[in-house]
N, C-alpha and C. Protein backbone atom coordinates (compact mmCIF):
# COMPACT_ATOMS: atom_id res chain seq x y z
N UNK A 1 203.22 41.96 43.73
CA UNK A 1 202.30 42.59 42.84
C UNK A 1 200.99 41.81 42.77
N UNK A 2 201.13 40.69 42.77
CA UNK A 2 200.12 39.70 42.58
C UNK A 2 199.02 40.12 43.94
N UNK A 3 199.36 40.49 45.25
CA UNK A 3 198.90 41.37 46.40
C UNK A 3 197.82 41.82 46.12
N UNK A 4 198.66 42.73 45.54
CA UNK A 4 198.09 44.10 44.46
C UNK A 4 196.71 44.22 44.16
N UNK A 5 197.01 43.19 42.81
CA UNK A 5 195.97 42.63 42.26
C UNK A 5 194.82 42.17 42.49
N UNK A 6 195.01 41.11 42.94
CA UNK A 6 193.90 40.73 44.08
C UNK A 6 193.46 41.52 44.61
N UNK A 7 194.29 42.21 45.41
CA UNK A 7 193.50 43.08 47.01
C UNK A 7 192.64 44.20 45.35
N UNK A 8 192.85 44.51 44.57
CA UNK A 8 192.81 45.49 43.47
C UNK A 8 191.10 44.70 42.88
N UNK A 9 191.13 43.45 42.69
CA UNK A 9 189.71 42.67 42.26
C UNK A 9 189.32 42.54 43.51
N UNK A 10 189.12 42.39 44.58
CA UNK A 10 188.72 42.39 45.34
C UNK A 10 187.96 43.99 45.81
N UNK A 11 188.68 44.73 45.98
CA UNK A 11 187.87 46.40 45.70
C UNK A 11 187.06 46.37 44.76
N UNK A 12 187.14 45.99 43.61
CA UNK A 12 186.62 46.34 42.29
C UNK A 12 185.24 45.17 42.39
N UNK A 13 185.60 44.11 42.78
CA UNK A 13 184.26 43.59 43.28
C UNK A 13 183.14 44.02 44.40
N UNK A 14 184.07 44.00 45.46
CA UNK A 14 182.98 45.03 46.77
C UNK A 14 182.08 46.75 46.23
N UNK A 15 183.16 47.50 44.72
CA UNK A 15 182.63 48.39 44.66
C UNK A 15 180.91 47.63 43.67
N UNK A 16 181.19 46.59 42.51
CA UNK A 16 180.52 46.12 41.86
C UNK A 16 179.47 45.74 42.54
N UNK A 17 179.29 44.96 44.29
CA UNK A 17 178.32 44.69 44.96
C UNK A 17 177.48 45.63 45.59
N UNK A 18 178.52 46.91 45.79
CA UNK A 18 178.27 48.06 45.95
C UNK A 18 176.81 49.02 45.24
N UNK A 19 177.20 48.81 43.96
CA UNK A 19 176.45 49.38 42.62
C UNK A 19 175.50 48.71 42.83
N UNK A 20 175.48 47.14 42.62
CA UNK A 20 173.78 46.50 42.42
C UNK A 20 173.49 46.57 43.40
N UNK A 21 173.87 46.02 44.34
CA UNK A 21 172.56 46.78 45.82
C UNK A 21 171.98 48.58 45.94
N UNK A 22 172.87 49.12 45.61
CA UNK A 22 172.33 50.19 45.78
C UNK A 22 171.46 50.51 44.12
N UNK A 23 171.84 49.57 43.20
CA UNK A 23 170.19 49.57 41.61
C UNK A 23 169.36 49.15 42.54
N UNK A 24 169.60 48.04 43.20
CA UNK A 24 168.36 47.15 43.86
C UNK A 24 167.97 48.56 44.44
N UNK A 25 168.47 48.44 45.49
CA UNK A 25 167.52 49.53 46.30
C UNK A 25 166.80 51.11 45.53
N UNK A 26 167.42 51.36 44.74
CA UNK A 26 167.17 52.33 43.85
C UNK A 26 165.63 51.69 42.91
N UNK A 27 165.78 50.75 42.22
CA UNK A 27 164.38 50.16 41.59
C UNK A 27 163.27 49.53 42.39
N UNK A 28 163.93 49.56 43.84
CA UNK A 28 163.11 49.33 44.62
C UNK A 28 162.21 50.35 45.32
N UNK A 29 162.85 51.07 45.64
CA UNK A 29 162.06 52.54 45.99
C UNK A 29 161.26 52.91 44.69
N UNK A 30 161.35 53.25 43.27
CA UNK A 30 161.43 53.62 42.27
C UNK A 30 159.83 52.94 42.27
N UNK A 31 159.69 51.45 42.45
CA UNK A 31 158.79 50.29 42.36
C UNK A 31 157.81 51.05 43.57
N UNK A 32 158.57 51.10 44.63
CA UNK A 32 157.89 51.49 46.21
C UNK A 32 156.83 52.84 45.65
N UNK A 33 157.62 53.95 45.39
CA UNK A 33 157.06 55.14 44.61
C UNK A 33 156.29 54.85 43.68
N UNK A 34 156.15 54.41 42.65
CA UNK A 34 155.06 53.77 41.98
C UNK A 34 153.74 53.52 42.43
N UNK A 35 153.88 52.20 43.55
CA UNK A 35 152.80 51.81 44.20
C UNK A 35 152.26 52.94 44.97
N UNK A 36 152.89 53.70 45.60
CA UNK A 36 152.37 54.36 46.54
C UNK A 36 151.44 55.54 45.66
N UNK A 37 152.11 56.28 44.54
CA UNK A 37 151.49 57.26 43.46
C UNK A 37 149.94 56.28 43.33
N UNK A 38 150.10 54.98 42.27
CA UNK A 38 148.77 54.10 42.03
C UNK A 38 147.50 54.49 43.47
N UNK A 39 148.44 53.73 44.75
CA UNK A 39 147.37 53.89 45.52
C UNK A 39 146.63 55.17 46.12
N UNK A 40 147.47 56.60 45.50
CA UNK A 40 147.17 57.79 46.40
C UNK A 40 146.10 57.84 45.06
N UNK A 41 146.23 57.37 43.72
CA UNK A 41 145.39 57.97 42.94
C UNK A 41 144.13 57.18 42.92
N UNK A 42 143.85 55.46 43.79
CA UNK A 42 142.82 55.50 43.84
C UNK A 42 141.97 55.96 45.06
N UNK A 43 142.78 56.01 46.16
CA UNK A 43 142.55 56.43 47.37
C UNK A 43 141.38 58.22 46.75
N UNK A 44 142.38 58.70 46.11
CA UNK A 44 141.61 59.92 45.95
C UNK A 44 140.34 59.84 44.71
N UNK A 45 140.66 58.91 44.10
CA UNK A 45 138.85 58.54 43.41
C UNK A 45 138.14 58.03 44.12
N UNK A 46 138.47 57.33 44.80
CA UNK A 46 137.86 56.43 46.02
C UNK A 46 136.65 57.88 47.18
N UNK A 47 137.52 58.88 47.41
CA UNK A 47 136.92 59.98 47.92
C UNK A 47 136.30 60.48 47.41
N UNK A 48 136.73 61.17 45.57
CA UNK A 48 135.62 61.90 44.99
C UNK A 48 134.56 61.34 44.78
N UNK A 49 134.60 59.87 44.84
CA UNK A 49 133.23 59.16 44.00
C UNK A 49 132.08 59.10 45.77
N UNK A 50 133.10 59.02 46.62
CA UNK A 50 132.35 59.49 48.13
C UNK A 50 131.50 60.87 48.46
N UNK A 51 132.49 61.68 48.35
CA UNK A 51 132.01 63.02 47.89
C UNK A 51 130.53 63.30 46.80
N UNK A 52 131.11 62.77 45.97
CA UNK A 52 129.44 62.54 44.79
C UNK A 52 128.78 62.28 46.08
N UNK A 53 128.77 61.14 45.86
CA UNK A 53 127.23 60.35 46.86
C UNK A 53 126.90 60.85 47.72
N UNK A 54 127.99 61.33 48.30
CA UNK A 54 127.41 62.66 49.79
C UNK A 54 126.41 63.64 48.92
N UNK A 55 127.23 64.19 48.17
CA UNK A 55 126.52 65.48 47.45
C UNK A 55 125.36 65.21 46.69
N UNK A 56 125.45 64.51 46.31
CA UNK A 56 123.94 64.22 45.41
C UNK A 56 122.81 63.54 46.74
N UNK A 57 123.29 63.23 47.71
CA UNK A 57 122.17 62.65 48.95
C UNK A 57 122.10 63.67 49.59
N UNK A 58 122.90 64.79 49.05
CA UNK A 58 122.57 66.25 50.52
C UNK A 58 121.50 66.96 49.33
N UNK A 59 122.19 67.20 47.96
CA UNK A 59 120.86 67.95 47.28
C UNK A 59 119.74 67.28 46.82
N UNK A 60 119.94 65.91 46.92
CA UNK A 60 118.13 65.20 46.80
C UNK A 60 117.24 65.87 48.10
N UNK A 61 117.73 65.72 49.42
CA UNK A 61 117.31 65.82 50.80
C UNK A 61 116.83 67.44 50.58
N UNK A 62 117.78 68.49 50.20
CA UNK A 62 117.24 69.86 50.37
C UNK A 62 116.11 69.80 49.18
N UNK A 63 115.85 69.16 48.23
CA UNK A 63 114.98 69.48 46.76
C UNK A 63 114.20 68.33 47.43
N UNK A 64 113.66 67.23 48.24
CA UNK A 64 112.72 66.82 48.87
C UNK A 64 112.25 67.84 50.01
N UNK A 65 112.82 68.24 50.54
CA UNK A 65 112.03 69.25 51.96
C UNK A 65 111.75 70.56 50.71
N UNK A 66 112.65 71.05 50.17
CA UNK A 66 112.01 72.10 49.56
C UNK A 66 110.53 71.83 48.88
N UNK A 67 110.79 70.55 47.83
CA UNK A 67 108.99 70.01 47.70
C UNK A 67 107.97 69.84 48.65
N UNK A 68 108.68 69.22 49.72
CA UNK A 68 108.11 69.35 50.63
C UNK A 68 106.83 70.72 51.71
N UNK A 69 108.22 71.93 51.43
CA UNK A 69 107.35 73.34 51.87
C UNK A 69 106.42 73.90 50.61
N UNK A 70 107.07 73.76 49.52
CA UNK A 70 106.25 74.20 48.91
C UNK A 70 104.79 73.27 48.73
N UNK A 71 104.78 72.37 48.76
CA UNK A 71 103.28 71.70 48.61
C UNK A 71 102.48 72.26 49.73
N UNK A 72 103.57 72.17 50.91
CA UNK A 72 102.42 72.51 51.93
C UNK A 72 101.75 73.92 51.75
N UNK A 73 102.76 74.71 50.82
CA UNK A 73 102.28 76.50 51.04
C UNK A 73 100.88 76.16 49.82
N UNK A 74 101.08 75.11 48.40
CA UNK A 74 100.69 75.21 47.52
C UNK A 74 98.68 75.16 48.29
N UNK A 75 99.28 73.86 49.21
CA UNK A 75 97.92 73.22 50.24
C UNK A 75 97.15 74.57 50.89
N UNK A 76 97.82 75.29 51.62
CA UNK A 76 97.56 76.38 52.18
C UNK A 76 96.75 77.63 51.61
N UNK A 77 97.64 78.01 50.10
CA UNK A 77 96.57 78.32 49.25
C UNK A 77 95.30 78.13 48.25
N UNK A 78 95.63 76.47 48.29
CA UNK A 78 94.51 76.10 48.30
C UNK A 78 93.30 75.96 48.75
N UNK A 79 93.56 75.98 50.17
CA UNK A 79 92.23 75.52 51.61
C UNK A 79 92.12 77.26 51.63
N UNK A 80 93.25 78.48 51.09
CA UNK A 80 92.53 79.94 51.61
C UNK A 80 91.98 80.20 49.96
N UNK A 81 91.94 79.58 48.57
CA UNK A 81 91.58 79.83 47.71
C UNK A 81 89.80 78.91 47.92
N UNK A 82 89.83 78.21 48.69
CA UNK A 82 88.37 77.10 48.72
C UNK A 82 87.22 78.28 49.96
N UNK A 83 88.21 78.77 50.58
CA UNK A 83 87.06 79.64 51.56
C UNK A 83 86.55 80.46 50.97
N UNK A 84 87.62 81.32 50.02
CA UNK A 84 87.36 82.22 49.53
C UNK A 84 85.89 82.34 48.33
N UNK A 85 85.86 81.35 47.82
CA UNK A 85 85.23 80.93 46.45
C UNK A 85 83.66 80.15 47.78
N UNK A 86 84.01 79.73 48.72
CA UNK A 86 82.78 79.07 49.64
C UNK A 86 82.35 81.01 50.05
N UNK A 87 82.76 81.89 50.76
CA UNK A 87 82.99 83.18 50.99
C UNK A 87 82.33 84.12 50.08
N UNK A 88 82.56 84.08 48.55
CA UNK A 88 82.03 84.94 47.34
C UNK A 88 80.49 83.78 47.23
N UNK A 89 80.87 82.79 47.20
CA UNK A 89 79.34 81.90 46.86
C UNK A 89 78.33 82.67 47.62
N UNK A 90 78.14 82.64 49.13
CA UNK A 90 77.73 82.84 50.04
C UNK A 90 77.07 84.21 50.02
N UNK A 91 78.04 85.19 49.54
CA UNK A 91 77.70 86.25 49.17
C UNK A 91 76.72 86.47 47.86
N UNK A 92 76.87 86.22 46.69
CA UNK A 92 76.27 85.97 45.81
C UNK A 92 75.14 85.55 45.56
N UNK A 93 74.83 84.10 47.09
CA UNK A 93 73.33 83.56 47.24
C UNK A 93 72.83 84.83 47.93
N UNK A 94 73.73 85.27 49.05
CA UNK A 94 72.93 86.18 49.74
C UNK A 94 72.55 87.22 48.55
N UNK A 95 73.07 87.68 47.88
CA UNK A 95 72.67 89.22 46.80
C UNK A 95 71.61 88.34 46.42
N UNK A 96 71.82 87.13 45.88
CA UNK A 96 70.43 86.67 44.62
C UNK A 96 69.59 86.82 45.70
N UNK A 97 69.66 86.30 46.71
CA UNK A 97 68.25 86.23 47.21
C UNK A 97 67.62 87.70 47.57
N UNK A 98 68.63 88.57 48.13
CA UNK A 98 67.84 89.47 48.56
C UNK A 98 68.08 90.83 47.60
N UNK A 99 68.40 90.29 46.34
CA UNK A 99 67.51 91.03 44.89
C UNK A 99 66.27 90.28 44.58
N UNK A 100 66.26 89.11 44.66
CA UNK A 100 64.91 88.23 44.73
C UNK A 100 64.21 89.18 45.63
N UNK A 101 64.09 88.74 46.56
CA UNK A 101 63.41 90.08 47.91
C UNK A 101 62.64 90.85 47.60
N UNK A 102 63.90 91.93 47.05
CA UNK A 102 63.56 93.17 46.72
C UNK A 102 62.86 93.27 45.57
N UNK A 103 62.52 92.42 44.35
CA UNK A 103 61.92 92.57 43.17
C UNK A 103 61.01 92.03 43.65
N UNK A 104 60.83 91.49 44.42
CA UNK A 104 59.33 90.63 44.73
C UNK A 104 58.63 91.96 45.61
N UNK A 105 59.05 92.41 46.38
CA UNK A 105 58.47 93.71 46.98
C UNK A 105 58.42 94.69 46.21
N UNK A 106 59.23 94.71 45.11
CA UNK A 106 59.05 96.16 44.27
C UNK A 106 57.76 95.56 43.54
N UNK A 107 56.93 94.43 43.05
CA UNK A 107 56.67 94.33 42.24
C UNK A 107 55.22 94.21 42.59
């Protein structure tokens, strides 16, 4: 009986070594999973805060060229608003003068 017994603690120990290696390995993965969750969640701030900086350097770039066209159109109507006003002047000297002209001959 005494056999028994023994061979009986002896099972009952191998199952006991059994159990904590497989907690170990169980709080170990558990630990493993953990870390890996932490790092996917900075990994993915790590991207959005990438993403920002992309995005805010792509819409500075389109709202610089867009300032960009528009000044030049603003320029454009400016240099066709300066002919125009050089254009009516021109005209205007010409009428004064040649109502001048004409009152000087009517008179």
């Amino acid at each position: 009986m005494e056999t028994n017994d023994s061979e009986f603690n002896r099972i009952v120990d191998s199952i006991k070594k059994i159990e904590e290696e497989a907690d170990r390995v169980k709080n170990g993965a558990a630990s493993e999973a953990d870390r890996i969750k932490k790092k996917g969640k900075e990994d993915v701030a790590k991207l959005e805060e990438e993403l920002k900086d992309v995005s805010v350097k792509k819409k500075n770039k389109i709202l610089e060229q867009g300032v960009k066209e528009i000044e030049a159109e603003a320029q454009e109507i400016l240099e066709d608003g300066k002919k125009e006003a050089s254009n009516l002047k021109k005209k205007s000297l010409a009428k004064k003068k040649f109502d001048s002209l004409l009152y000087s001959i009517l008179e």
